[in-house]
C-alpha atoms as a PDB file:
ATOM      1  CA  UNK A   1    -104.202  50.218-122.505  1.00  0.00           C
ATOM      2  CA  UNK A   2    -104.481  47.222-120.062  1.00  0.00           C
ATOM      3  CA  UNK A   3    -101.628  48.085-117.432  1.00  0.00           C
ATOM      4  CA  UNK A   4     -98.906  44.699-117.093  1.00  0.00           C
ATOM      5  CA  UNK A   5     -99.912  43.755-113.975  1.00  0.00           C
ATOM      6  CA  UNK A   6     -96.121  41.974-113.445  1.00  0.00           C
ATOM      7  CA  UNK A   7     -94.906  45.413-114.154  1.00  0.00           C
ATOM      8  CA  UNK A   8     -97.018  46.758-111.553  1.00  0.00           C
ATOM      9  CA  UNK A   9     -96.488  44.763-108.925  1.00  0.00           C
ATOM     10  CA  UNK A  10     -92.379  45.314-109.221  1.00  0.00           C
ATOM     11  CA  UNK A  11     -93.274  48.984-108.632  1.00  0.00           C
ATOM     12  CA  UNK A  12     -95.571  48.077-106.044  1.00  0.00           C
ATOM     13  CA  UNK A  13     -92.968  45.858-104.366  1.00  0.00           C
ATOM     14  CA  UNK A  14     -89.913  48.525-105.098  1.00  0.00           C
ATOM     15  CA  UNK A  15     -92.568  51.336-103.176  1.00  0.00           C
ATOM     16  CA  UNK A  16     -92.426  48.980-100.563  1.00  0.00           C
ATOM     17  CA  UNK A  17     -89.001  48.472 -99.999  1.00  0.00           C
ATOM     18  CA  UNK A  18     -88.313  51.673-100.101  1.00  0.00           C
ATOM     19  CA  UNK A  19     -90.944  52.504 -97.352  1.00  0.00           C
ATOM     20  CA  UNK A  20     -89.721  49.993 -95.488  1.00  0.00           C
ATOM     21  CA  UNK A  21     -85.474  51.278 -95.700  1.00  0.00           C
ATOM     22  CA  UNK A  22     -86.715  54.641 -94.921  1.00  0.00           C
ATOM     23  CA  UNK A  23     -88.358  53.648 -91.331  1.00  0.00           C
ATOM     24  CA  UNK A  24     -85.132  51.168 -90.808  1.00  0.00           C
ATOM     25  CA  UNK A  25     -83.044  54.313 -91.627  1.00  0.00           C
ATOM     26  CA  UNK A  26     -85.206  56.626 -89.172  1.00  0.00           C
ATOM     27  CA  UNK A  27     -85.083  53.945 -86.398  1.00  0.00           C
ATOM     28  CA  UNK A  28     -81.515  53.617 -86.608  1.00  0.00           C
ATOM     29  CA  UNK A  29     -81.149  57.222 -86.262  1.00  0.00           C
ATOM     30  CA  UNK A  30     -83.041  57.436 -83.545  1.00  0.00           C
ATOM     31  CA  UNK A  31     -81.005  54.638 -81.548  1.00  0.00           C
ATOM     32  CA  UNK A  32     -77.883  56.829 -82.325  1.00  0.00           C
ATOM     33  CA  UNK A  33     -79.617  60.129 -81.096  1.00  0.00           C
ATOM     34  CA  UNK A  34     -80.928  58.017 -77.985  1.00  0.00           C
ATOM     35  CA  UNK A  35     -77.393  56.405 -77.342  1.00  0.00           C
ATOM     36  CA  UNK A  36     -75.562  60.065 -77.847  1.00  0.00           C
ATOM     37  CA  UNK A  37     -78.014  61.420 -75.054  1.00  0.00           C
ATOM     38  CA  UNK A  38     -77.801  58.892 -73.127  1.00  0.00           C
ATOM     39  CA  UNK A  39     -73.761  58.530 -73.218  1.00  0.00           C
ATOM     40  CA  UNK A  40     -73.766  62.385 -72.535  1.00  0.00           C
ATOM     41  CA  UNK A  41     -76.581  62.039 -69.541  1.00  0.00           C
ATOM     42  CA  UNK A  42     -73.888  59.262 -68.080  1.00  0.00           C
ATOM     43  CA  UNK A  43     -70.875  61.383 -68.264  1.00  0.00           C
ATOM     44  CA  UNK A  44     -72.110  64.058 -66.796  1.00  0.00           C
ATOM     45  CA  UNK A  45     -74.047  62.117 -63.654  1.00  0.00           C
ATOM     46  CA  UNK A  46     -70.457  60.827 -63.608  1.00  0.00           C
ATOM     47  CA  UNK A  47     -68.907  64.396 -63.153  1.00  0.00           C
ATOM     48  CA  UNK A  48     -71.312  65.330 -60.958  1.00  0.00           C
ATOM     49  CA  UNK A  49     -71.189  62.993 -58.804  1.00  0.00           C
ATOM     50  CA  UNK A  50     -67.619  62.700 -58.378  1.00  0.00           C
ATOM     51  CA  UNK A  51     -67.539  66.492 -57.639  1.00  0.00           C
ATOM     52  CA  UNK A  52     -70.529  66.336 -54.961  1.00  0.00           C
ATOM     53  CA  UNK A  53     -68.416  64.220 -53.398  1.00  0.00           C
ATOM     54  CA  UNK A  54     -65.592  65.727 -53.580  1.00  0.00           C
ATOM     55  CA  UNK A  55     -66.715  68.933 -52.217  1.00  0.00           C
ATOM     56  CA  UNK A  56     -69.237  67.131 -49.716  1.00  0.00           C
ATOM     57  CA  UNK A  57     -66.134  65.726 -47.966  1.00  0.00           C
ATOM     58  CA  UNK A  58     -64.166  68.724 -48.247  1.00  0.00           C
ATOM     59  CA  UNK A  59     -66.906  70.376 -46.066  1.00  0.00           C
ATOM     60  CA  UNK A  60     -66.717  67.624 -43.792  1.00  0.00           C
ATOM     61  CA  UNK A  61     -63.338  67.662 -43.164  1.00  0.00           C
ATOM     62  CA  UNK A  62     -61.853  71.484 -43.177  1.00  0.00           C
ATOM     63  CA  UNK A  63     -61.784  72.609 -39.805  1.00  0.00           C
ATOM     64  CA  UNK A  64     -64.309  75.048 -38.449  1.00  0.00           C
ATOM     65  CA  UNK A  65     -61.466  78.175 -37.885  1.00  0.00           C
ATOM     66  CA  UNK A  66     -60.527  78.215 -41.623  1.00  0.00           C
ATOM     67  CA  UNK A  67     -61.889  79.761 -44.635  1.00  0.00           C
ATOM     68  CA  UNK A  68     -61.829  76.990 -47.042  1.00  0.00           C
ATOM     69  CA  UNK A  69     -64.134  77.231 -50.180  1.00  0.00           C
ATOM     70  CA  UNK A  70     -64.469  73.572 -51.081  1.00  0.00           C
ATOM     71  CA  UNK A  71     -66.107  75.022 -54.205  1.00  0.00           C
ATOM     72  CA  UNK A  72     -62.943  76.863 -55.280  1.00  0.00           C
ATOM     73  CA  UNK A  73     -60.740  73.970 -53.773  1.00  0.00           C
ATOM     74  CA  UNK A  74     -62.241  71.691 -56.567  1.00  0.00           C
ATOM     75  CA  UNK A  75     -62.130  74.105 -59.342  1.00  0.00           C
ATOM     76  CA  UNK A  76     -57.986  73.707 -58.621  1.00  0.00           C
ATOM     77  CA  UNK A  77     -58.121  70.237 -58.889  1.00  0.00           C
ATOM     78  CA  UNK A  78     -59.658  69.796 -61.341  1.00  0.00           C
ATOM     79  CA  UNK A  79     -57.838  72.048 -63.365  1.00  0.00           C
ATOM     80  CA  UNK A  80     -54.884  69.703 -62.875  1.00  0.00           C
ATOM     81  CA  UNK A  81     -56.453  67.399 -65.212  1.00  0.00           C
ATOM     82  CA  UNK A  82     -59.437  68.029 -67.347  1.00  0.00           C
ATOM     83  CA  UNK A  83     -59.005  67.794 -70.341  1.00  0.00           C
ATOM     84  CA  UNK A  84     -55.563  66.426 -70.961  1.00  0.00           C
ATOM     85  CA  UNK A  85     -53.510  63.290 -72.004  1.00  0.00           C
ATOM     86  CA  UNK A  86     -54.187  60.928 -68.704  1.00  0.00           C
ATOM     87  CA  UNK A  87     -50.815  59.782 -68.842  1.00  0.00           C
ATOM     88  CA  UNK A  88     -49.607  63.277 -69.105  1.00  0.00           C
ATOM     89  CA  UNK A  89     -50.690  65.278 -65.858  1.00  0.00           C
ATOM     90  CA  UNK A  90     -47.172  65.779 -63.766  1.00  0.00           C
ATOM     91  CA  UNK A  91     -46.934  66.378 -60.324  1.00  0.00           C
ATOM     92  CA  UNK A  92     -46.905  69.876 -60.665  1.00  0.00           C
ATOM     93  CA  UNK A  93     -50.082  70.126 -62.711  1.00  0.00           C
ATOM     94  CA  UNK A  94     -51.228  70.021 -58.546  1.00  0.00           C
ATOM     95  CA  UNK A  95     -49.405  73.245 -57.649  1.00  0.00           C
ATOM     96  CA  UNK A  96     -52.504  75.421 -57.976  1.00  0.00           C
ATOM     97  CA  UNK A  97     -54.721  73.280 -55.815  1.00  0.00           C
ATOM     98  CA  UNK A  98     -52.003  72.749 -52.798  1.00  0.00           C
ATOM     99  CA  UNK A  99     -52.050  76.842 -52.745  1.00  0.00           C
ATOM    100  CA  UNK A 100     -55.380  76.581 -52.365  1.00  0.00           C
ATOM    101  CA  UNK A 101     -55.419  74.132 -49.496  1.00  0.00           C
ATOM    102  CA  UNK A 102     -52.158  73.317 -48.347  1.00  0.00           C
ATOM    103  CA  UNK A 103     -51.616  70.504 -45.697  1.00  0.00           C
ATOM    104  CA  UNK A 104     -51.905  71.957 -42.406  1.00  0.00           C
ATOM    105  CA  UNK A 105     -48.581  71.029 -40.181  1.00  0.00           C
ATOM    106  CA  UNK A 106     -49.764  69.208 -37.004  1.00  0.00           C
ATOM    107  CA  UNK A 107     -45.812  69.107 -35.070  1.00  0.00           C
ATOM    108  CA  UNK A 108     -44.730  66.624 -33.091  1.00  0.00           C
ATOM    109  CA  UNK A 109     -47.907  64.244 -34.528  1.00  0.00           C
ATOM    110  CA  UNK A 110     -46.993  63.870 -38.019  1.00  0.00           C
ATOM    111  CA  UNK A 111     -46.872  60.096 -38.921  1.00  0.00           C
ATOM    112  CA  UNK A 112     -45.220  58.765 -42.247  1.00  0.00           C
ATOM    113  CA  UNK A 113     -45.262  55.045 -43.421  1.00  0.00           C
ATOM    114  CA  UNK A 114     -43.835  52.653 -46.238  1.00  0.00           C
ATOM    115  CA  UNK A 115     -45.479  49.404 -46.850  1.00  0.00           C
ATOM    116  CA  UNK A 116     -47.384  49.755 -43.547  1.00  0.00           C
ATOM    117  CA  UNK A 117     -50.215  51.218 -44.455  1.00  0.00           C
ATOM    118  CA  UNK A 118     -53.188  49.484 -42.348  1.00  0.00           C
ATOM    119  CA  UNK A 119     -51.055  49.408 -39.096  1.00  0.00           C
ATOM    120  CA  UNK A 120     -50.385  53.157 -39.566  1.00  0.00           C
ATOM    121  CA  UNK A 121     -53.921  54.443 -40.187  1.00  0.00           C
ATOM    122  CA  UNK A 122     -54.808  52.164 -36.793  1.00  0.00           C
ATOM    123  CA  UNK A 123     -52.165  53.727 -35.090  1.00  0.00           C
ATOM    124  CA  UNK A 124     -52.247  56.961 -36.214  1.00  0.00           C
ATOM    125  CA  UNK A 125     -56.212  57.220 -35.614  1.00  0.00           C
ATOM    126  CA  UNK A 126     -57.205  60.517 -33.074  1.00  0.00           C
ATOM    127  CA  UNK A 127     -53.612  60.797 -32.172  1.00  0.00           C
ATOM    128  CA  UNK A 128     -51.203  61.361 -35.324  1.00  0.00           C
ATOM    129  CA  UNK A 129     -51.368  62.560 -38.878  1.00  0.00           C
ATOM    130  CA  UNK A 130     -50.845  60.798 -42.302  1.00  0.00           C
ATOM    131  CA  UNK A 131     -51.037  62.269 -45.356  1.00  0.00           C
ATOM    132  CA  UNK A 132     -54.448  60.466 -45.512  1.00  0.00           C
ATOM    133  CA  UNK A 133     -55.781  62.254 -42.548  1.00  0.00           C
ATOM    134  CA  UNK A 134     -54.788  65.341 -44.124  1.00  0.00           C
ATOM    135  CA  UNK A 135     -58.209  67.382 -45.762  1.00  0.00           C
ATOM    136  CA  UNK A 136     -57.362  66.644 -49.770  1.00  0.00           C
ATOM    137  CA  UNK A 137     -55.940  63.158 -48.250  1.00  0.00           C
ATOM    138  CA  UNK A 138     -58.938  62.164 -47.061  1.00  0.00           C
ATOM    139  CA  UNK A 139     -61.091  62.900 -49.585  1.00  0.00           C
ATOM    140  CA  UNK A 140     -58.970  61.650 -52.265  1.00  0.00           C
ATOM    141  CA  UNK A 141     -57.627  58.161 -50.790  1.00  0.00           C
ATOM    142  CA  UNK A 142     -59.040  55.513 -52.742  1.00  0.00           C
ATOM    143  CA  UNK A 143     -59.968  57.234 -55.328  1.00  0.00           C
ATOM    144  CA  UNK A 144     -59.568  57.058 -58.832  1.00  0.00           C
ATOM    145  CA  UNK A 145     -59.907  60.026 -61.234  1.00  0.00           C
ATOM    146  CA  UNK A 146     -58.708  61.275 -64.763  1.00  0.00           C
ATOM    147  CA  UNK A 147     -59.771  63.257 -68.059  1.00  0.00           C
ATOM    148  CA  UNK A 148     -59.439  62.542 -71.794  1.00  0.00           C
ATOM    149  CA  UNK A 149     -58.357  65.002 -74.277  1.00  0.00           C
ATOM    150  CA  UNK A 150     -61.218  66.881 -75.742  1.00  0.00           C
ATOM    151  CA  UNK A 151     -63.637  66.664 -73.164  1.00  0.00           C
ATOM    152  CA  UNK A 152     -64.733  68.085 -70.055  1.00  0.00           C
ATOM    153  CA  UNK A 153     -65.386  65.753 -67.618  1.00  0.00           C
ATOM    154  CA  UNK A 154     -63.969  63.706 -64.777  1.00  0.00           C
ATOM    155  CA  UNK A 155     -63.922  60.029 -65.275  1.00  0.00           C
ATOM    156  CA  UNK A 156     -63.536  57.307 -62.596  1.00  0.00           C
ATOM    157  CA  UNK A 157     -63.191  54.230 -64.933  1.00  0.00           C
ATOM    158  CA  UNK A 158     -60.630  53.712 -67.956  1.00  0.00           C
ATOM    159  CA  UNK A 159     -58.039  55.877 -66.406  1.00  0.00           C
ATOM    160  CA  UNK A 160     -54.361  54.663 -66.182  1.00  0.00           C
ATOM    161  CA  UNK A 161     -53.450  52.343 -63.342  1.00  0.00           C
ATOM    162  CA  UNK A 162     -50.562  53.789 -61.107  1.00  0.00           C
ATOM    163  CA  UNK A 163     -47.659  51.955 -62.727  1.00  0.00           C
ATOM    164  CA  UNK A 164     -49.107  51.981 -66.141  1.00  0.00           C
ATOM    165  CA  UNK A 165     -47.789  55.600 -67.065  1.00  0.00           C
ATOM    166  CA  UNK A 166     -45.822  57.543 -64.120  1.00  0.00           C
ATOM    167  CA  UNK A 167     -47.434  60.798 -64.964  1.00  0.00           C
ATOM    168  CA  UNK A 168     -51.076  59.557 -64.538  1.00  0.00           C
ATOM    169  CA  UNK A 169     -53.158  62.299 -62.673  1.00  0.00           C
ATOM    170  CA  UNK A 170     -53.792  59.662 -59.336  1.00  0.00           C
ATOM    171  CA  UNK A 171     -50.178  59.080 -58.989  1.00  0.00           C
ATOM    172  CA  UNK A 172     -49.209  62.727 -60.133  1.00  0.00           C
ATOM    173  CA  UNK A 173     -50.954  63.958 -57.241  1.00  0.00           C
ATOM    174  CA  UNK A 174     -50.231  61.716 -54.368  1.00  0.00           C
ATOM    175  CA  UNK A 175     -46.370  62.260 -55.211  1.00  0.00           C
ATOM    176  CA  UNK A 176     -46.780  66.267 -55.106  1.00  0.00           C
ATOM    177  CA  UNK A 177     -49.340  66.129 -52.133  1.00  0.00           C
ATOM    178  CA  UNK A 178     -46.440  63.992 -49.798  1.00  0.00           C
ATOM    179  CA  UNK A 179     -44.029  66.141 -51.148  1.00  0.00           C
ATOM    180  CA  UNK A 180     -46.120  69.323 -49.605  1.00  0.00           C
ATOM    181  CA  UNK A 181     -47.049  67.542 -46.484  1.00  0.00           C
ATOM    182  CA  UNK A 182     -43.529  66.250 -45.490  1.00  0.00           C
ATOM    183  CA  UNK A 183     -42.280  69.825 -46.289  1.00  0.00           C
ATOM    184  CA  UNK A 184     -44.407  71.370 -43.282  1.00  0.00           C
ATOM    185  CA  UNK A 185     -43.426  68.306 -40.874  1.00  0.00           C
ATOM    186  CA  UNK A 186     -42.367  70.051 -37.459  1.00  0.00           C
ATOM    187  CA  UNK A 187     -41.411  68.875 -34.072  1.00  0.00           C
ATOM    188  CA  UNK A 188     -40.344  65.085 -33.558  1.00  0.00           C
ATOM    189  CA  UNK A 189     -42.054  63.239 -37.129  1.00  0.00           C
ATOM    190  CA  UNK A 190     -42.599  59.054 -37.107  1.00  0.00           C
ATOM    191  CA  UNK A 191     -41.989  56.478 -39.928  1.00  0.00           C
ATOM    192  CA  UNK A 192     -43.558  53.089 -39.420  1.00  0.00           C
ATOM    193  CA  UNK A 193     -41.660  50.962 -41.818  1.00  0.00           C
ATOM    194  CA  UNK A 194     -41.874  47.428 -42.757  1.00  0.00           C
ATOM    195  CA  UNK A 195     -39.984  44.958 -41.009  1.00  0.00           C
ATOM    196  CA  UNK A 196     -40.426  41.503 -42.385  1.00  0.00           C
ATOM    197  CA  UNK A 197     -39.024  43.056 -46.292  1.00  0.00           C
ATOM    198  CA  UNK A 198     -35.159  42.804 -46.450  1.00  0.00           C
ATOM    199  CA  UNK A 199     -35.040  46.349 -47.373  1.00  0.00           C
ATOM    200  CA  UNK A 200     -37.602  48.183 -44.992  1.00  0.00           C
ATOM    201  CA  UNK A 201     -36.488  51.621 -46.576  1.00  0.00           C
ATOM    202  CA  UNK A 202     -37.042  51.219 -50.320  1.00  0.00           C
ATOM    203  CA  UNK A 203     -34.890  53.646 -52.727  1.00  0.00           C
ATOM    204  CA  UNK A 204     -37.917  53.327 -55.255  1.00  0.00           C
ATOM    205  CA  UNK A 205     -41.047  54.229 -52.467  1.00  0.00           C
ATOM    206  CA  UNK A 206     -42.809  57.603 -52.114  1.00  0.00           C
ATOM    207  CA  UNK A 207     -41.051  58.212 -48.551  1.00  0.00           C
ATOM    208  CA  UNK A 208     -37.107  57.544 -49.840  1.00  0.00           C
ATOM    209  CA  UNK A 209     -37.953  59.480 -53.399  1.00  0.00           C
ATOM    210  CA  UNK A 210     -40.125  62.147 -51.899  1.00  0.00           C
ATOM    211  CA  UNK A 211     -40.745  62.477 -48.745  1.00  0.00           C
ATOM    212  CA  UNK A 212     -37.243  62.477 -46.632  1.00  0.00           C
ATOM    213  CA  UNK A 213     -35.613  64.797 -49.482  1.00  0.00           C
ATOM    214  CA  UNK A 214     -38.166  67.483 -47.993  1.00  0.00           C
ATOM    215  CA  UNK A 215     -37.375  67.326 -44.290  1.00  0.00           C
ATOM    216  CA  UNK A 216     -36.695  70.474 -43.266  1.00  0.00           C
ATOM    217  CA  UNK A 217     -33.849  70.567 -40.418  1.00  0.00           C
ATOM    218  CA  UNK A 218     -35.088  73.947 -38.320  1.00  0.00           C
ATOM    219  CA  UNK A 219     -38.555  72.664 -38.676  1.00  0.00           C
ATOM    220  CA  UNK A 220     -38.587  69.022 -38.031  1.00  0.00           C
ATOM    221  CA  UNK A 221     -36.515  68.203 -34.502  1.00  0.00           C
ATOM    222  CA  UNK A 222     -36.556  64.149 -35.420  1.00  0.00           C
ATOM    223  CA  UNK A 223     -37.138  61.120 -36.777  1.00  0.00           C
ATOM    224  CA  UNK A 224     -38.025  58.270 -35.314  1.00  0.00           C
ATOM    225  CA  UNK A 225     -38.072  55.384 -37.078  1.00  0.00           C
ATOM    226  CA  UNK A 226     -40.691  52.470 -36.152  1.00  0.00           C
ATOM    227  CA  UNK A 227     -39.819  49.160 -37.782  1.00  0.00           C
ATOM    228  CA  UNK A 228     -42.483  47.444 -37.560  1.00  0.00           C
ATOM    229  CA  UNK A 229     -42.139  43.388 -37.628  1.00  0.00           C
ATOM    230  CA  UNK A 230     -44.560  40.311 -37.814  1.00  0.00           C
ATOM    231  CA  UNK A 231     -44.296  36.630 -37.422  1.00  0.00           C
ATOM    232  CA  UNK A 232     -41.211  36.585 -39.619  1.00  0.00           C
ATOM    233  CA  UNK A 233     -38.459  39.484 -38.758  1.00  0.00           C
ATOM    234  CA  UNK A 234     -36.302  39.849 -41.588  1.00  0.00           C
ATOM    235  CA  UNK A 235     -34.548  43.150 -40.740  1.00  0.00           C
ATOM    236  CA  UNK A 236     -33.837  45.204 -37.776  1.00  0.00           C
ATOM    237  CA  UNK A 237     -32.567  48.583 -36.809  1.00  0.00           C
ATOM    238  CA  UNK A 238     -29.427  47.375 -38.316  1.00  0.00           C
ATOM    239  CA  UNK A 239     -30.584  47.231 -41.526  1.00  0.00           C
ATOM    240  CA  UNK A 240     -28.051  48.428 -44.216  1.00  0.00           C
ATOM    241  CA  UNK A 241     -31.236  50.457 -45.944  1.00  0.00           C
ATOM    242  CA  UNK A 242     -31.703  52.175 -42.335  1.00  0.00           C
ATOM    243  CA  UNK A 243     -28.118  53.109 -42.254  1.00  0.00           C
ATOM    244  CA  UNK A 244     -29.135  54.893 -45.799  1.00  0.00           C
ATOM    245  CA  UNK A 245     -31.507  56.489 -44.572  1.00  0.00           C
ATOM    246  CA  UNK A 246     -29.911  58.095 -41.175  1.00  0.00           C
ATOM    247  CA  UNK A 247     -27.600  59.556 -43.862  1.00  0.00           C
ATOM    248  CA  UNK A 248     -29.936  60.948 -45.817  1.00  0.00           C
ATOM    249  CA  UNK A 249     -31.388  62.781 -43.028  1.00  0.00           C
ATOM    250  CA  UNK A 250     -30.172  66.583 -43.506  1.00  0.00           C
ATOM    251  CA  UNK A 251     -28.085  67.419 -40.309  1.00  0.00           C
ATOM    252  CA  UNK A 252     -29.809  68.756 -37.361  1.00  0.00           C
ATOM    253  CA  UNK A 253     -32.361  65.834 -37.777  1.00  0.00           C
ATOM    254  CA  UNK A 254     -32.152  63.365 -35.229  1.00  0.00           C
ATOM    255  CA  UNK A 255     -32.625  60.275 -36.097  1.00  0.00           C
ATOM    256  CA  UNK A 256     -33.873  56.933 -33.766  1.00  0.00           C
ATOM    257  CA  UNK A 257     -34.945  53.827 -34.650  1.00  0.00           C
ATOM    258  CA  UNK A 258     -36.675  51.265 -32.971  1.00  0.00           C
ATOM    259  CA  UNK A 259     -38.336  47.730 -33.217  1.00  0.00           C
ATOM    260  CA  UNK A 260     -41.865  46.395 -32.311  1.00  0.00           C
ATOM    261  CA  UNK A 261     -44.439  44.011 -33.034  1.00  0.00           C
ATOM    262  CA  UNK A 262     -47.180  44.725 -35.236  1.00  0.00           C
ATOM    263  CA  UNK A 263     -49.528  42.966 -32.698  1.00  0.00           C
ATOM    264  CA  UNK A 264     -48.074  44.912 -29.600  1.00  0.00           C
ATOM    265  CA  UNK A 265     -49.025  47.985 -31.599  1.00  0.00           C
ATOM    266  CA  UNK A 266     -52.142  46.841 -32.426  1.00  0.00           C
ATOM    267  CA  UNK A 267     -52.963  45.819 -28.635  1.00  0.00           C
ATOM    268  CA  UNK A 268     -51.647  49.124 -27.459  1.00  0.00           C
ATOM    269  CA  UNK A 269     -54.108  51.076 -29.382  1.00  0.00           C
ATOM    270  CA  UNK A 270     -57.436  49.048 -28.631  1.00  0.00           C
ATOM    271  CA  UNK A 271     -55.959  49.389 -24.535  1.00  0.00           C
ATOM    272  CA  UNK A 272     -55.523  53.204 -24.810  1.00  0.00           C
ATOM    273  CA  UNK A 273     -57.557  54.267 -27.487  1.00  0.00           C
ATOM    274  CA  UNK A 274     -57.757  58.084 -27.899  1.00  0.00           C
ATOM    275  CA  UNK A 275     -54.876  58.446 -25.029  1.00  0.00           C
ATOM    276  CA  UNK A 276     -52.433  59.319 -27.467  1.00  0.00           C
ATOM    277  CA  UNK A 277     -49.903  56.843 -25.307  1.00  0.00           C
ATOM    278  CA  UNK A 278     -46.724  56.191 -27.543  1.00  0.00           C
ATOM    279  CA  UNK A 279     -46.477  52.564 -27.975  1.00  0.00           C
ATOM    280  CA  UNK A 280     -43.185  51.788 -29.325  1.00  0.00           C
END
């Protein structure tokens, strides 16, 4: 018997489609193996290079007479936040990794700030010591960091901005890290606050919240404040917020309080450089 040849060629055409789905079905599978590998090769380039440079600056910055293992110093920090709700890291997630490599206190040259940021890293440069100069400071400033439930990696994009959850693992540690580092203040301590805001000591900044409720009396000798005014001067050593903040001061702080230009700063330490000459 003749075969239909309409018949045949449905079957023909059917064969054909079905070749055709199964190498559409294999390609696809393919770009999702590719992507998977791919996505995984990312993240972990990511991770690693986030901790070479983490431990890369570590080295760089521990001084020569201490034992620091930057390797063990980043297995603490990370700790603090791998693998966990970003927006659920607290400040004392960081308690592991400050015993590792506490702030070292540097008396009479410790330098605190609020809303004077740039002035105070000019100022404080070869002579005083911000958090930021600090060895985790340093490394850390600028930087953003966070994990994700479920995995084991670092991430430096999609993590929470500092005011979009409060327990975020950037802000987490800044707030635990100024807590250590104004707890080992010593000697006569500075605060370069802003003069040209009506309030120069904010109630809601890291040094009012944090940072004076760990001033040790015994340790730390003084506190002199710096307010530190532009073109416009809005308060002075007057201020209402100041007068806050000489009480808060545990007794057997001294407390002084003074007024200068940002530019006379600013002139002061480009004329003595390295000198270490107080210029307010």
């Amino acid at each position: 018997m003749e075969s239909d040849p309409i018949r045949g060629g449905h079957r023909r055409r059917k064969r054909r489609v079905r070749v055709v789905g199964g190498c559409a079905m294999a390609v696809l599978l393919v770009v999702v193996v590719v992507v998977v590998v791919v996505t995984a090769v990312v993240l972990s380039n990511r991770t690693d290079t986030f901790k070479a440079t983490f431990i890369q600056e570590c080295e760089r910055r521990t001084p020569e007479n201490t034992s620091t293992d930057c390797v063990e110093v980043w297995s603490a920090f990370e700790q603090a936040y791998v693998g966990r709700d970003p927006c659920q890291v607290p400040p004392e997630a960081y308690d592991h990794l400050l015993s590792v490599a506490p702030p070292q206190p540097a008396c009479n040259r410790m330098l605190f700030w609020s809303g004077t940021k740039e002035v105070a890293h000019q100022v404080s440069e070869g002579c005083y010591q911000t958090m930021e100069d600090s060895m985790l400071g340093s490394v850390l400033d600028g930087m953003t960091w966070c994990g994700k439930e479920g995995s084991n990696e670092t991430f430096t994009s999609g993590c929470p901005g500092w005011t979009e959850c409060v327990n975020n693992p950037v802000r987490s540690f800044w707030s635990r890290a100024s807590a250590e580092f104004a707890a080992v203040a010593c000697g006569d301590a500075v605060v370069l606050l802003n003069g040209s805001r009506d309030t120069p000591f904010s109630p809601t900044s890291t040094f009012a919240k944090i940072e004076v409720q760990k001033f040790k009396p015994g340790k730390m000798k003084s506190l002199t404040v710096v307010l530190v005014t532009k073109d416009k001067v809005v308060a002075n050593c007057e201020n209402a917020s100041l007068n806050k903040l000489k009480k808060q001061l545990k007794p057997g702080i001294k407390y002084i309080c003074k007024e200068v230009t940002e530019s006379k700063l600013i002139k002061c330490k480009k004329d003595h450089g390295k000198s270490c000459v107080v210029c307010w």
